[in-house]
Structures are given as structure tokens and as C-alpha cells.
C-alpha atoms as a PDB file:
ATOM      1  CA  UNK A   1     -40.192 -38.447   4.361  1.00  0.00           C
ATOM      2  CA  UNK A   2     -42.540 -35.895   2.849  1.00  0.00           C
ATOM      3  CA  UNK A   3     -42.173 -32.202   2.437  1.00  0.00           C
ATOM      4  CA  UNK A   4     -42.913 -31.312   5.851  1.00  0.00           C
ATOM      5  CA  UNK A   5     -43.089 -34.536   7.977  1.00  0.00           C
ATOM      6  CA  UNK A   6     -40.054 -32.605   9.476  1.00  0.00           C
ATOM      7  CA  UNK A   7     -42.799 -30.133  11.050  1.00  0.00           C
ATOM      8  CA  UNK A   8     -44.548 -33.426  12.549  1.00  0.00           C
ATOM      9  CA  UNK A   9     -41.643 -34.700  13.886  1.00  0.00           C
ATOM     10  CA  UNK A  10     -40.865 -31.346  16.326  1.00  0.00           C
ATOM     11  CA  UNK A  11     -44.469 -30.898  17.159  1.00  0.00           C
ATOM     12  CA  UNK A  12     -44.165 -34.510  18.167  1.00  0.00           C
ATOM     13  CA  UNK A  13     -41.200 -34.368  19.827  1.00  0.00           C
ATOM     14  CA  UNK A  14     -42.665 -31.155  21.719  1.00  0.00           C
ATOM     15  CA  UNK A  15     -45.852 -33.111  22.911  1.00  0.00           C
ATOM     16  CA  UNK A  16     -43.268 -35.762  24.472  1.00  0.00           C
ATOM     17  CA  UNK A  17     -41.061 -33.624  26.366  1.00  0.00           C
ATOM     18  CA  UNK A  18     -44.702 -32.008  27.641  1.00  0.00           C
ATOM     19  CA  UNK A  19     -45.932 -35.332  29.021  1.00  0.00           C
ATOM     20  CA  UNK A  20     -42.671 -36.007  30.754  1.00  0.00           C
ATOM     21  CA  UNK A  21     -43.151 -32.276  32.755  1.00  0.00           C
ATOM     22  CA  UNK A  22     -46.622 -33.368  33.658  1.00  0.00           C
ATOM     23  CA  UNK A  23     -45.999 -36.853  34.741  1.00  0.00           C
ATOM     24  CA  UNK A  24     -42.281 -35.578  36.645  1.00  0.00           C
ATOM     25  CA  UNK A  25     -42.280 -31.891  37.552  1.00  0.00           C
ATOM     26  CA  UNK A  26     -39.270 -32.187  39.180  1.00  0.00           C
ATOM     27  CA  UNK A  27     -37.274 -33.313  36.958  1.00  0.00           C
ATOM     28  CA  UNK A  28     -37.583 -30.356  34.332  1.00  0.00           C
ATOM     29  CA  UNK A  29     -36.794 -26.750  35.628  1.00  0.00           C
ATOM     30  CA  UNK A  30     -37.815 -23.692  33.339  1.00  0.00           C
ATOM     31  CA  UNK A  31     -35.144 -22.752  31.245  1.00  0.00           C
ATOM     32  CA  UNK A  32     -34.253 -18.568  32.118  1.00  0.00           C
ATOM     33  CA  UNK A  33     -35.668 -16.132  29.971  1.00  0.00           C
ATOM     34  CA  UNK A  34     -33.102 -15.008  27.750  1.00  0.00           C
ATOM     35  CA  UNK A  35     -33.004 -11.196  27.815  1.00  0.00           C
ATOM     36  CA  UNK A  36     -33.057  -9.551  24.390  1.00  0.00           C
ATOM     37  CA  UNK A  37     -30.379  -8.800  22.590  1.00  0.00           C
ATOM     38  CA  UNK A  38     -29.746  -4.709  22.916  1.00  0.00           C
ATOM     39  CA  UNK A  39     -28.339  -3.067  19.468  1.00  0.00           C
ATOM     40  CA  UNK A  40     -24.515  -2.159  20.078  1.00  0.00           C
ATOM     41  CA  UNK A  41     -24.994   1.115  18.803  1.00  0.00           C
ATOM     42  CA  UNK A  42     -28.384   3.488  18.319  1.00  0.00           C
ATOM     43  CA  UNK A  43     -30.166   2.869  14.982  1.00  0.00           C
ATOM     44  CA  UNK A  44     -30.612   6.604  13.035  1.00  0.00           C
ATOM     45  CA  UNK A  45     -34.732   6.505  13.563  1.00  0.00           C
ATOM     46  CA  UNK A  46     -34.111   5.942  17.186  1.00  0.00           C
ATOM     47  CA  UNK A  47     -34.134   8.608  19.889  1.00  0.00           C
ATOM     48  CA  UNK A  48     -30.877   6.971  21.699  1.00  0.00           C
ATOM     49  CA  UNK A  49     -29.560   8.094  18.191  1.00  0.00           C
ATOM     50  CA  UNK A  50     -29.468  11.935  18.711  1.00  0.00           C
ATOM     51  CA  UNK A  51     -28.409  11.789  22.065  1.00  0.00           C
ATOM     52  CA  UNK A  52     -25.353  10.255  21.071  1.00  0.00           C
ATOM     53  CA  UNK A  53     -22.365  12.763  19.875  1.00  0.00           C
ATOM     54  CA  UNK A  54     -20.932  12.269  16.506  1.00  0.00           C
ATOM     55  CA  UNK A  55     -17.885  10.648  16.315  1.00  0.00           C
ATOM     56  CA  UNK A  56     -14.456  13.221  15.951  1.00  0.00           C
ATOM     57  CA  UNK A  57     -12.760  13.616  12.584  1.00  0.00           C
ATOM     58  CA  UNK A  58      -9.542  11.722  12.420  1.00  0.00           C
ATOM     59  CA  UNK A  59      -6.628  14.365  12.570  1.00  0.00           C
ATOM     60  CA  UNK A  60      -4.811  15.502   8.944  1.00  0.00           C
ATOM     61  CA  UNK A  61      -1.604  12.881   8.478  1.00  0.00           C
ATOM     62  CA  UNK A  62       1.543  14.940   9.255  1.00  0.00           C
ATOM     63  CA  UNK A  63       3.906  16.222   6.002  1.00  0.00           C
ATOM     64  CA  UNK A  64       6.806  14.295   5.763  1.00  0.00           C
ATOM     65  CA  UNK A  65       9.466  16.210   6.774  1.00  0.00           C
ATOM     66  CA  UNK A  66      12.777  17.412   4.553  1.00  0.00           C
ATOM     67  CA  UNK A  67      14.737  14.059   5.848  1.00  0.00           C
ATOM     68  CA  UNK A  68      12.015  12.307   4.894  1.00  0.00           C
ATOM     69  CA  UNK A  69      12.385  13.219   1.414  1.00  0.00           C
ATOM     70  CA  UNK A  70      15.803  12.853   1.429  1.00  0.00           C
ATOM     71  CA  UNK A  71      15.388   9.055   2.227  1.00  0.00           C
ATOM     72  CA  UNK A  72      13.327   8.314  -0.129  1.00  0.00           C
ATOM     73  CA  UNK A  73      10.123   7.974   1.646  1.00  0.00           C
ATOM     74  CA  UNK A  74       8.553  10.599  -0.248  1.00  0.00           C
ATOM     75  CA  UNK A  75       5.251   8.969  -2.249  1.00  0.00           C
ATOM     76  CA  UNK A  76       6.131   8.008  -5.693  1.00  0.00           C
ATOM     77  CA  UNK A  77       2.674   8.398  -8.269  1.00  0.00           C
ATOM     78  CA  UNK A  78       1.582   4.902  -9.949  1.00  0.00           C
ATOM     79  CA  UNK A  79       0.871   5.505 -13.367  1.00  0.00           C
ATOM     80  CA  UNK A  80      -2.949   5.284 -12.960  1.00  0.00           C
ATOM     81  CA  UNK A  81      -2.925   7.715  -9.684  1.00  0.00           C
ATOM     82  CA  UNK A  82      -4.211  11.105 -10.001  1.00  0.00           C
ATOM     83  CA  UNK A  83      -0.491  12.767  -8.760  1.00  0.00           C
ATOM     84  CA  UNK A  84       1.007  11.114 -11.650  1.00  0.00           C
ATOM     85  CA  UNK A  85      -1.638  12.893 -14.095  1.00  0.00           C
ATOM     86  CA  UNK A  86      -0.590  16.430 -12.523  1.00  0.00           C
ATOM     87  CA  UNK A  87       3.074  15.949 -12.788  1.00  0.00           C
ATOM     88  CA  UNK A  88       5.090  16.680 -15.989  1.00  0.00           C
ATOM     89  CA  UNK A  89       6.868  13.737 -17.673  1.00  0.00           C
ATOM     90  CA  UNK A  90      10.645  13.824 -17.051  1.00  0.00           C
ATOM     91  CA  UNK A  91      12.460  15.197 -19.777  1.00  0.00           C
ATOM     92  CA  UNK A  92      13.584  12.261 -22.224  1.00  0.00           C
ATOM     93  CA  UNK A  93      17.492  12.301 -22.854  1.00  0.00           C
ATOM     94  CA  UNK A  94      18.399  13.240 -26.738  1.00  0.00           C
ATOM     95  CA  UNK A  95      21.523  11.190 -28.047  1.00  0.00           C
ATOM     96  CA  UNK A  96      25.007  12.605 -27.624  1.00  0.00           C
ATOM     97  CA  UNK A  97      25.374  14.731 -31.026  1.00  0.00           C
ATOM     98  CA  UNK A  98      28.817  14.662 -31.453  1.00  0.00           C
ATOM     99  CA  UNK A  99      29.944  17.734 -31.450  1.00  0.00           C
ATOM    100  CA  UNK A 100      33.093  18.413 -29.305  1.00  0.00           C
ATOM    101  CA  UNK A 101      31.876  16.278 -26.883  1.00  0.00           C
ATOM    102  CA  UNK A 102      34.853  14.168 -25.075  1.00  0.00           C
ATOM    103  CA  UNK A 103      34.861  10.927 -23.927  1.00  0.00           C
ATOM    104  CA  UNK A 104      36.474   8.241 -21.558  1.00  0.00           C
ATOM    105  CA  UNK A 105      37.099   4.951 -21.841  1.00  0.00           C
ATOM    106  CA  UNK A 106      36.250   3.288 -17.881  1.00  0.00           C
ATOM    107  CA  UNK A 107      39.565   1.493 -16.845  1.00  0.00           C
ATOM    108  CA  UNK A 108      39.816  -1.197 -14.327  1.00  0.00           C
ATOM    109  CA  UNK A 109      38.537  -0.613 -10.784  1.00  0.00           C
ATOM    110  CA  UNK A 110      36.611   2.550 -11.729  1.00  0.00           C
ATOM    111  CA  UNK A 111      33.288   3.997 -10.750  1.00  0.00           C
ATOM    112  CA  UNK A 112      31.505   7.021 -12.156  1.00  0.00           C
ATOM    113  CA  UNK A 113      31.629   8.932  -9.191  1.00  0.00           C
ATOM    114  CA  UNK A 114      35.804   8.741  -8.821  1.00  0.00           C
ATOM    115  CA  UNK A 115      35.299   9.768 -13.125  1.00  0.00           C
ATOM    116  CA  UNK A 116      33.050  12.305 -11.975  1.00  0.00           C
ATOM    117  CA  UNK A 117      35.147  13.413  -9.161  1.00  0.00           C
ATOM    118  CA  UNK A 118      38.262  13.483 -11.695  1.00  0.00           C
ATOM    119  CA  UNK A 119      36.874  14.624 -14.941  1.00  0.00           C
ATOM    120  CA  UNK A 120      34.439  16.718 -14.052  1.00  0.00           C
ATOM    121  CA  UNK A 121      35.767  18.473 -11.023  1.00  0.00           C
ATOM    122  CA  UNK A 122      32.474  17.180  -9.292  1.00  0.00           C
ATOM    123  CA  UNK A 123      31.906  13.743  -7.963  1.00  0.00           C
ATOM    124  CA  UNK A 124      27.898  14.700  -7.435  1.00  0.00           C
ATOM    125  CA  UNK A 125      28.094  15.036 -11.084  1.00  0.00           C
ATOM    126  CA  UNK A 126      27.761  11.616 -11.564  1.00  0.00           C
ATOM    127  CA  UNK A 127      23.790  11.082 -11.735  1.00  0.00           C
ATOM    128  CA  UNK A 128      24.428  13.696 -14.667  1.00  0.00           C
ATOM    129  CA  UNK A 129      26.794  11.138 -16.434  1.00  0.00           C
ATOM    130  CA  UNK A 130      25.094   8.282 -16.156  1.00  0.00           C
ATOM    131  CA  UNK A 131      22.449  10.236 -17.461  1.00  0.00           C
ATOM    132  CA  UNK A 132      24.127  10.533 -20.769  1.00  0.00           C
ATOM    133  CA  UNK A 133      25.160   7.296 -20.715  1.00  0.00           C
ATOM    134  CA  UNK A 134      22.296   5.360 -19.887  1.00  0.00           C
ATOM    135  CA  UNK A 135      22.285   3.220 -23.186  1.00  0.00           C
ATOM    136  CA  UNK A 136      26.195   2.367 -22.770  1.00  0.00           C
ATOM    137  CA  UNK A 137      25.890   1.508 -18.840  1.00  0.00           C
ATOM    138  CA  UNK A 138      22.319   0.019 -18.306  1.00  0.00           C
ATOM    139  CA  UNK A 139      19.776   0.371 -15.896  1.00  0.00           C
ATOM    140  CA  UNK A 140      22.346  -0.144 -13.066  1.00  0.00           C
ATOM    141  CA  UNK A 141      24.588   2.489 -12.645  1.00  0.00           C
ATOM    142  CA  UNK A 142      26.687   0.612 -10.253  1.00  0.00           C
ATOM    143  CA  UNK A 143      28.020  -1.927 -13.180  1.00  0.00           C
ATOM    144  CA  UNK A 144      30.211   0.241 -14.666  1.00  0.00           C
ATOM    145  CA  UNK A 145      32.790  -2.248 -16.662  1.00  0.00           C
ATOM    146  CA  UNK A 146      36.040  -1.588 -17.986  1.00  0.00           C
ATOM    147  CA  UNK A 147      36.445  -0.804 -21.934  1.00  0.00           C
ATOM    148  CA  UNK A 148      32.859   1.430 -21.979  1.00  0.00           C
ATOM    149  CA  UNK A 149      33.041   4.396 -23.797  1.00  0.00           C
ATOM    150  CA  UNK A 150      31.712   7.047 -21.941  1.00  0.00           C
ATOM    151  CA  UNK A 151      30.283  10.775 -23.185  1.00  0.00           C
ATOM    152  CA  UNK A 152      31.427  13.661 -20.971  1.00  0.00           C
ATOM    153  CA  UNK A 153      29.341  16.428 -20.341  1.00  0.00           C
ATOM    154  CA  UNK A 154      30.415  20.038 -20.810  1.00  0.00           C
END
């Protein structure tokens, strides 16, 4: 088949299908027009297009709340987002100099809250233990093991 022949074939095929109408009438009916296809909304140059009203503003997102917060559903920045850029780095924690400070040695069954709660006098001072002795404890402040050598705070 040649580049077009495809063309010949459908002007063909259209010269058939007019025969048959002429020779039986009856047997073909007229397709329906097909109406056109009306645009779901108005185009900008069109004059539908100022008639219609502009769409309303979504409504401002409400604050989160104070129990919110306190759940933890407050936004935390990424590292690349522009809220981490305006907020100052946390404070890194120095070494324990070893001056006068005391420590405790975890026994069996313990966690830093009941040490808090006993050596401190506090047991909401925990988060400020464990943040003096993050390298002895780990990331999990939950596996606190007997034997570690905990630094108090003053």
C-alpha cells in the first residue's frame, strides 16, 4: 500500500455506501445531527466570560488551638522549609564539666522520671536529665538500663 492509498480506500468506501442509499432508500436513515459541543465554562475573550462572577476565596485555615499543640500536632519545619530558616537552632548540650556535679548509678526497675521524681524533687524534671545524659542513655529515653551512670543536674 502506498502513502495514501488509505485516502482511496475511504473515498471508495464512501462512494459504496452512496450507491446502496440510491439503489435502497429505505434501508439507510440519516444519522441525527450531533449538536456541538458547548465549552463547560466561558473562555476569557468571550462575553459569557464577564457575566460570570469570580469564584470566592477559600476561607484562612483555622490556628490550631493550645490542645493542639500540646498533642503534638503542631507543624514541625523540614530542613529545606522556609519556618525552619526563621527559627533559631536549639541550643547544643556542652559535656558535663565535672565540677560538683553528682551522679547516680540507675538500679534495677528504674526509670528517669521515678530518679527525677526522687532526686530531683521533680519528676517533670526528667526531659532535663535525659538531656544531660543523652550520650550515656541514647536516642530512646525509655531504655534506661541498670549500671548507667547518670549526671544530676543542680
Amino acid at each position: 500500500m502506498g502513502l495514501f492509498d488509505f485516502l482511496k480506500s475511504d473515498r471508495r468506501k464512501a462512494d459504496e455506501a452512496a450507491a446502496r442509499a440510491r439503489e435502497h432508500p429505505e434501508r439507510t436513515t440519516a444519522a441525527p445531527a450531533r449538536p456541538r459541543p458547548v465549552p463547560a465554562s466561558p473562555t476569557p475573550g468571550s462575553a459569557a466570560h464577564k457575566a460570570v462572577p469570580a469564584a470566592p476565596k477559600p476561607a484562612a485555615r483555622p490556628r490550631p488551638g493550645p490542645l493542639a499543640e500540646e498533642r503534638g500536632a503542631a507543624h514541625t519545619p523540614t530542613p529545606h522549609s522556609a519556618a525552619h530558616k526563621a527559627v533559631p537552632a536549639a541550643p547544643v548540650a556542652r559535656p558535663a564539666v565535672s565540677t560538683g556535679n553528682r551522679t547516680y548509678t540507675v538500679r534495677e526497675g528504674e526509670s528517669l522520671t521515678a530518679i527525677a521524681a526522687r532526686e530531683l524533687g521533680n519528676e517533670a524534671r526528667w526531659r532535663e536529665l535525659y538531656a544531660m545524659n543523652r550520650g550515656v542513655i541514647g536516642s530512646s529515653p525509655d531504655l534506661v538500663r541498670p549500671g548507667m551512670v547518670l549526671t544530676l543536674p543542680t
